[in-house]
N, C-alpha and C. Protein backbone atom coordinates (compact mmCIF):
# COMPACT_ATOMS: atom_id res chain seq x y z
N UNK A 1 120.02 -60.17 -175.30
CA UNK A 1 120.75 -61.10 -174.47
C UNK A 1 120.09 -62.47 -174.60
N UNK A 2 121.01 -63.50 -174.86
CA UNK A 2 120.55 -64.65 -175.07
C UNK A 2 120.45 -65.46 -173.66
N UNK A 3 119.54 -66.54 -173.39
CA UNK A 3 119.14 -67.39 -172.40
C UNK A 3 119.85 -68.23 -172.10
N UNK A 4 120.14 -68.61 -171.28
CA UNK A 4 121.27 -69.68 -171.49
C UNK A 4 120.72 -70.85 -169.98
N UNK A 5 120.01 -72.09 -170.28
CA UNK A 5 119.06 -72.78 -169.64
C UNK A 5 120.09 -73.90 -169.27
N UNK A 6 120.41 -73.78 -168.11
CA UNK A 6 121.00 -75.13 -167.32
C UNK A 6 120.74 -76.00 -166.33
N UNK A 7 121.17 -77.12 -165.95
CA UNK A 7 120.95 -77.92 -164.98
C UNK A 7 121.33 -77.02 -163.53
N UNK A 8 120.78 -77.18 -162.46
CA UNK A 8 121.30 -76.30 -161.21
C UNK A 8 123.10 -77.13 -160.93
N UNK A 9 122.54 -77.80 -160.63
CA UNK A 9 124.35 -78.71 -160.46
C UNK A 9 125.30 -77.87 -161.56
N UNK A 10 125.31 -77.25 -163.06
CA UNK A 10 125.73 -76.96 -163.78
C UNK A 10 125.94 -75.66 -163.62
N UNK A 11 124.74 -74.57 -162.68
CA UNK A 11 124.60 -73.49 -162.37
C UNK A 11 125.90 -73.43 -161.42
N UNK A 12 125.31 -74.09 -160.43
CA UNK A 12 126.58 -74.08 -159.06
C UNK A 12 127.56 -74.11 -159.22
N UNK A 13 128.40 -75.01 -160.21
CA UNK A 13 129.52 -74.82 -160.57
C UNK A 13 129.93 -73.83 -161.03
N UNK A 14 129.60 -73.28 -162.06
CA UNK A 14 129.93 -72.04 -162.57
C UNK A 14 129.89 -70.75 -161.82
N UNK A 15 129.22 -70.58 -160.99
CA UNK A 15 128.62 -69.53 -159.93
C UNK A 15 129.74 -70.41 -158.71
N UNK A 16 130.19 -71.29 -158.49
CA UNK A 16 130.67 -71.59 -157.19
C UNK A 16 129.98 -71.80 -156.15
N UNK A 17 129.00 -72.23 -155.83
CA UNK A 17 128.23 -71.55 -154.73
C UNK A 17 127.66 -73.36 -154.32
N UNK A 18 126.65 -73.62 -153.71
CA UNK A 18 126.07 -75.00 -153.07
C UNK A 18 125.12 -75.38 -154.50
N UNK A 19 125.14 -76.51 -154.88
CA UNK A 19 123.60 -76.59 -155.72
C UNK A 19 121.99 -76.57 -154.71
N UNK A 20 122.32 -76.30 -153.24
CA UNK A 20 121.37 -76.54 -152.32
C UNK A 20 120.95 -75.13 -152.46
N UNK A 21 121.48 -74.12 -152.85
CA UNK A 21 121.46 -72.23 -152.87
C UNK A 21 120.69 -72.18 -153.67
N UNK A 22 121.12 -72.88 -155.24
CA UNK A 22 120.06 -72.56 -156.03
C UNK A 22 118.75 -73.45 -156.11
N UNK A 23 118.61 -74.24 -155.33
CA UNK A 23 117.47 -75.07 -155.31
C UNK A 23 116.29 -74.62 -154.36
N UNK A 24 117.26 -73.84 -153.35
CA UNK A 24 116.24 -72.87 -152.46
C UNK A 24 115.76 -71.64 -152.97
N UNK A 25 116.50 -71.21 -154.01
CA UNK A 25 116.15 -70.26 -154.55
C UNK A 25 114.68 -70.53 -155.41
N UNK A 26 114.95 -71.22 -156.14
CA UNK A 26 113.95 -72.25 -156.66
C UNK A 26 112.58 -72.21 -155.93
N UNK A 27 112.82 -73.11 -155.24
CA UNK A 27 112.06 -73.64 -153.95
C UNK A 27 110.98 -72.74 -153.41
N UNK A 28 111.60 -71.29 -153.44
CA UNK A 28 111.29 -69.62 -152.98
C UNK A 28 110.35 -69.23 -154.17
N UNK A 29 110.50 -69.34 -155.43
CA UNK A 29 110.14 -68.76 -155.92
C UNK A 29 111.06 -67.31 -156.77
N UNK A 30 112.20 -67.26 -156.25
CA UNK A 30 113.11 -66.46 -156.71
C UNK A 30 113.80 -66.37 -157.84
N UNK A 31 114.18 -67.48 -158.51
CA UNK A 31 114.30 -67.35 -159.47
C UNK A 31 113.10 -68.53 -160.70
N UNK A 32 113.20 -68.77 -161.88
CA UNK A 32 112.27 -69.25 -162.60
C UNK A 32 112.86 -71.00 -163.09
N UNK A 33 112.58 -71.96 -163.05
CA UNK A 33 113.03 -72.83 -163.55
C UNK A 33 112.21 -73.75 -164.35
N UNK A 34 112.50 -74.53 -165.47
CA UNK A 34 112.29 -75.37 -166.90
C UNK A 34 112.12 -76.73 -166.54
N UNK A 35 111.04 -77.57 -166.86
CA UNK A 35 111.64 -78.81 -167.46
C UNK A 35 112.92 -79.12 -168.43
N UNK A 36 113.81 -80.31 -167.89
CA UNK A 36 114.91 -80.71 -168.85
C UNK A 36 113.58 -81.70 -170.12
N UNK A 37 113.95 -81.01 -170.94
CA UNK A 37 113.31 -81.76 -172.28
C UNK A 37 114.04 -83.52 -171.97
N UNK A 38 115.12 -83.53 -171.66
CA UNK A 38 115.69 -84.73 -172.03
C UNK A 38 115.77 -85.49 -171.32
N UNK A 39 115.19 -85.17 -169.97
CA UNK A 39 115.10 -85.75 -168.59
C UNK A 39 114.02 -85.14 -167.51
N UNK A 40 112.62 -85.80 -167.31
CA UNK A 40 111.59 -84.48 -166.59
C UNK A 40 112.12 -84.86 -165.30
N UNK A 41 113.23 -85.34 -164.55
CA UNK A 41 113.40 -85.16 -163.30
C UNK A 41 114.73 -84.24 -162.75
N UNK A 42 114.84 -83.54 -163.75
CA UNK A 42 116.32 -82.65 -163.57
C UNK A 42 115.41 -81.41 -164.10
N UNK A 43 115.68 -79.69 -163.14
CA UNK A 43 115.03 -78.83 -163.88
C UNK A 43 116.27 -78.14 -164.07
N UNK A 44 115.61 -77.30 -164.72
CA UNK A 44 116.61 -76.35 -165.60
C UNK A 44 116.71 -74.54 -164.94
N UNK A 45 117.51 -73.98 -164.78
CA UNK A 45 117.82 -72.39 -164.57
C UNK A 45 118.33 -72.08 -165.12
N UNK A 46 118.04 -70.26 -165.42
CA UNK A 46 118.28 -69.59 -166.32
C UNK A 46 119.91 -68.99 -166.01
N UNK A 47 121.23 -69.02 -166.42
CA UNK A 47 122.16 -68.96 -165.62
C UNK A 47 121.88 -67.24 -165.61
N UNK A 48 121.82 -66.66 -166.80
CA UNK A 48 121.54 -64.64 -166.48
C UNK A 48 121.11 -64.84 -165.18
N UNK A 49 120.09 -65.01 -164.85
CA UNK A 49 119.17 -64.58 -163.63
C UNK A 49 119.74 -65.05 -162.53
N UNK A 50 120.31 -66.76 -162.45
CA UNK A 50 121.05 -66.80 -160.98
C UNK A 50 121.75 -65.87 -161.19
N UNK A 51 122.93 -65.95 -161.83
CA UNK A 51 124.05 -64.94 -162.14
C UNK A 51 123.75 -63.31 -161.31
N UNK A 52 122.66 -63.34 -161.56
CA UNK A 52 122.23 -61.77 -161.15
C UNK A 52 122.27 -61.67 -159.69
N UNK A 53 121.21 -62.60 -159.42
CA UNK A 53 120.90 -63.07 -157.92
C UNK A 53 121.96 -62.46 -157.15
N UNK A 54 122.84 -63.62 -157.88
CA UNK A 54 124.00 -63.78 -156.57
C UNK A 54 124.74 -62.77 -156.78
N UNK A 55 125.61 -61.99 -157.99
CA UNK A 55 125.82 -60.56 -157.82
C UNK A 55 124.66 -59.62 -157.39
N UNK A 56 123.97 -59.47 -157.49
CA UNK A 56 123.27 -58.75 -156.22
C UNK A 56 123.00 -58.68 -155.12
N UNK A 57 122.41 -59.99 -154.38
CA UNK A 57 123.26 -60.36 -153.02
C UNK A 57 124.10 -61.08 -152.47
N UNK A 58 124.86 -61.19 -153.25
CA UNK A 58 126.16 -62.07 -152.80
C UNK A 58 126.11 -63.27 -152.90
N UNK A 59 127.64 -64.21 -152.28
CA UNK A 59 127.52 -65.49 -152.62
C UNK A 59 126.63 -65.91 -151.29
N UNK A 60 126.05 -65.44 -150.70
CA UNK A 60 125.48 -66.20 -149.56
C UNK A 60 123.69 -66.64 -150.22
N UNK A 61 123.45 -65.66 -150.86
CA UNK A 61 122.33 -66.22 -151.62
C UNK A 61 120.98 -66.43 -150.65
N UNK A 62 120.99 -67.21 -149.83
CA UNK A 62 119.75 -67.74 -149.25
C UNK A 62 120.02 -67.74 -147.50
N UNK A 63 121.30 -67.09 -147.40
CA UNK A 63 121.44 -67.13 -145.48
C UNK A 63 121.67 -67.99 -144.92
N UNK A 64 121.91 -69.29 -145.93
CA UNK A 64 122.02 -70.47 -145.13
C UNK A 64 123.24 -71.23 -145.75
N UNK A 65 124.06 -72.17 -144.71
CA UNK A 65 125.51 -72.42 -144.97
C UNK A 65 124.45 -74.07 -145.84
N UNK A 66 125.98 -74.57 -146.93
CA UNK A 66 125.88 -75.58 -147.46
C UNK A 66 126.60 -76.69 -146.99
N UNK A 67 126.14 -77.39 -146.20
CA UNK A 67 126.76 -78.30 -145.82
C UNK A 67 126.86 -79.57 -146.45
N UNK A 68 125.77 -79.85 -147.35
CA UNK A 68 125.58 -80.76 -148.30
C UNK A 68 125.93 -80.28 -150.11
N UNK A 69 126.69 -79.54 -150.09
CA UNK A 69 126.36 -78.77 -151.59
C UNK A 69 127.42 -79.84 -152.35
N UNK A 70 128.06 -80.76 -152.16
CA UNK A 70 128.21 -81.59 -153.03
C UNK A 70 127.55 -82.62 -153.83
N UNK A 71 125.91 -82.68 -152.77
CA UNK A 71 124.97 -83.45 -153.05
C UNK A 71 124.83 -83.70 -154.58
N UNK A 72 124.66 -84.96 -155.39
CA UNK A 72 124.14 -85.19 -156.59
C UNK A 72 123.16 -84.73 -157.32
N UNK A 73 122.93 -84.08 -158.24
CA UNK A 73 121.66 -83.56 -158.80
C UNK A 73 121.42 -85.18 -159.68
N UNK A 74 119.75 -85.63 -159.09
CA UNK A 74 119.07 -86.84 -160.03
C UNK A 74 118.54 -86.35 -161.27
């Protein structure tokens, strides 16, 4: 299975979910995240592993509502 390394903003979309979900995830320690080679202030997630996350526990992810999940990734 190949890796497939994205921006979280890029994650969220695809997954649907807050980019604030996967940043807490992050944040936690839960899942693993990269320097962007092309930018060191944007990191990178592995989409397999969110992907997993959140089919495994759902779209709620972290227990907490997104009230900001439109927020900009810098």
């Amino acid at each position: 299975m190949s890796e497939e390394w994205i921006t979280m903003q890029e994650a969220a979309k695809r997954l649907k979910v807050g980019r604030n979900k996967i940043s807490r995830l992050s944040s936690r320690g839960l899942i693993q995240t990269k320097e962007n080679p092309l930018d060191a202030r944007v990191r990178l997630v592995n989409l397999t592993e969110v992907r997993t996350i959140f089919e495994t526990y759902g779209q709620s992810g972290s227990g907490k509502d997104d009230d900001d999940e439109d927020e900009e990734e810098v």
